[in-house]
Protein backbone atom coordinates (compact mmCIF):
# COMPACT_ATOMS: atom_id res chain seq x y z
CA UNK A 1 69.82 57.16 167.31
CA UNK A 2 69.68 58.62 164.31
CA UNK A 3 71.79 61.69 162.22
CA UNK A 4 69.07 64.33 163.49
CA UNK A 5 68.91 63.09 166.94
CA UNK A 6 73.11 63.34 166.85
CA UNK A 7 72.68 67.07 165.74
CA UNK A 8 69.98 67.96 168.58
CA UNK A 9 71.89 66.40 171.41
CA UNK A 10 75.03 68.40 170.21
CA UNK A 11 72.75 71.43 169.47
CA UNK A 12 71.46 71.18 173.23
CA UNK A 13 75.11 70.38 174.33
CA UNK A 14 76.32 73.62 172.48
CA UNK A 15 73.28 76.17 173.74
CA UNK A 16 73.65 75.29 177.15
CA UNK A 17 77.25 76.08 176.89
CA UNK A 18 76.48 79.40 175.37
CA UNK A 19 73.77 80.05 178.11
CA UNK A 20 76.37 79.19 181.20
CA UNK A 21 78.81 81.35 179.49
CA UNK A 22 75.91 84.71 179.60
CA UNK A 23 74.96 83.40 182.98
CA UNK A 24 77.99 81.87 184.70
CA UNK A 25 80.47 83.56 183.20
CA UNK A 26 82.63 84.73 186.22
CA UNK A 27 81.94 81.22 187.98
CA UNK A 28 85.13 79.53 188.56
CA UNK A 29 83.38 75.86 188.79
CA UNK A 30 81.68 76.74 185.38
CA UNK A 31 85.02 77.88 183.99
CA UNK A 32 86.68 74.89 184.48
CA UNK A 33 83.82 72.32 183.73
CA UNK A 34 83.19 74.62 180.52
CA UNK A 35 85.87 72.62 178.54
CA UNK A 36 84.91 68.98 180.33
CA UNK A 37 82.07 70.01 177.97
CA UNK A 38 82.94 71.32 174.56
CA UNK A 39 85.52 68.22 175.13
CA UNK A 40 81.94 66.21 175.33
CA UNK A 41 80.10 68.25 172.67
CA UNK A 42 83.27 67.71 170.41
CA UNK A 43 83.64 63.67 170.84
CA UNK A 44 79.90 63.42 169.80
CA UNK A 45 80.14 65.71 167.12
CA UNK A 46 83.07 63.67 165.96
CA UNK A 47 81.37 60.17 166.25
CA UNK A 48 77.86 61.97 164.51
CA UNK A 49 79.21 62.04 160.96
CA UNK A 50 82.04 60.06 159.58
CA UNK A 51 82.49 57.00 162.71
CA UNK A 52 78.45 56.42 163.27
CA UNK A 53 77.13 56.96 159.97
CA UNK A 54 79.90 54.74 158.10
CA UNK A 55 79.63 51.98 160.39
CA UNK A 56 76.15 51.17 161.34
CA UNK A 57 74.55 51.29 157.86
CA UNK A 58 74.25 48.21 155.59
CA UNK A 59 76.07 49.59 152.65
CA UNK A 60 79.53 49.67 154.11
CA UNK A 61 81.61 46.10 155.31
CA UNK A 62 84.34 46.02 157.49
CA UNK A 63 87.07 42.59 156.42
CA UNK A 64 88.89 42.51 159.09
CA UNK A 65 89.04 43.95 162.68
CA UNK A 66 91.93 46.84 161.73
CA UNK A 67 88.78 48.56 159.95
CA UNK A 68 86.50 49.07 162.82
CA UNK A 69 90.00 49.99 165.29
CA UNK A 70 89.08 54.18 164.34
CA UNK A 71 85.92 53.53 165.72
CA UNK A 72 87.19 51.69 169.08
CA UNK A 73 89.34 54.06 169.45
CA UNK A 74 87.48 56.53 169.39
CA UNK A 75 84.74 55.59 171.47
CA UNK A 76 87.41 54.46 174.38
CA UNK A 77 88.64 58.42 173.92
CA UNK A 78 84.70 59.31 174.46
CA UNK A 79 83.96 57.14 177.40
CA UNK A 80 87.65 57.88 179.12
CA UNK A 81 86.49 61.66 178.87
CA UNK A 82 83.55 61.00 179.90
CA UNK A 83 84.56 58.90 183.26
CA UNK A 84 86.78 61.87 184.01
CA UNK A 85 83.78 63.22 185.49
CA UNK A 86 82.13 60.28 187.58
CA UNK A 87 83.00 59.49 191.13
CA UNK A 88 82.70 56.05 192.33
């Protein structure tokens, strides 16, 4: 997936967030699922930039396993989040 496909699936994230706040704004579900998703929108945004971009292209090598750890640890934070919201 690359940079611009990042941006539009955070762009999408972020309109449809705007539109449920015009439209949903005094529903209490939407109220409290509203920051499940800027949580969302947020991780992704974070992992767009500096994590994807720095580890998936040729010109950057990792020596040891410590250097890749921000990007574990991030992407456990993203998928914890995420489960938050699945029921078995």
């Amino acid at each position: 997936m690359g940079i611009t496909r990042w941006k539009n699936l955070c762009d999408r994230i972020d309109r449809k967030i705007k539109r449920n706040d015009q439209t949903l704004a005094n529903d209490p579900i939407w109220q409290k699922d509203r920051v499940f998703f800027e949580n969302h929108m947020l991780f992704l945004s974070a992992a767009r930039a500096p994590l994807r971009n720095s580890t998936v292209h040729v010109d950057v090598t990792y020596p040891d396993e410590g250097s890749v750890r921000p990007l574990w640890l991030a992407t456990e934070a993203f998928m914890r989040h995420v489960a938050t919201k699945l029921k078995e």
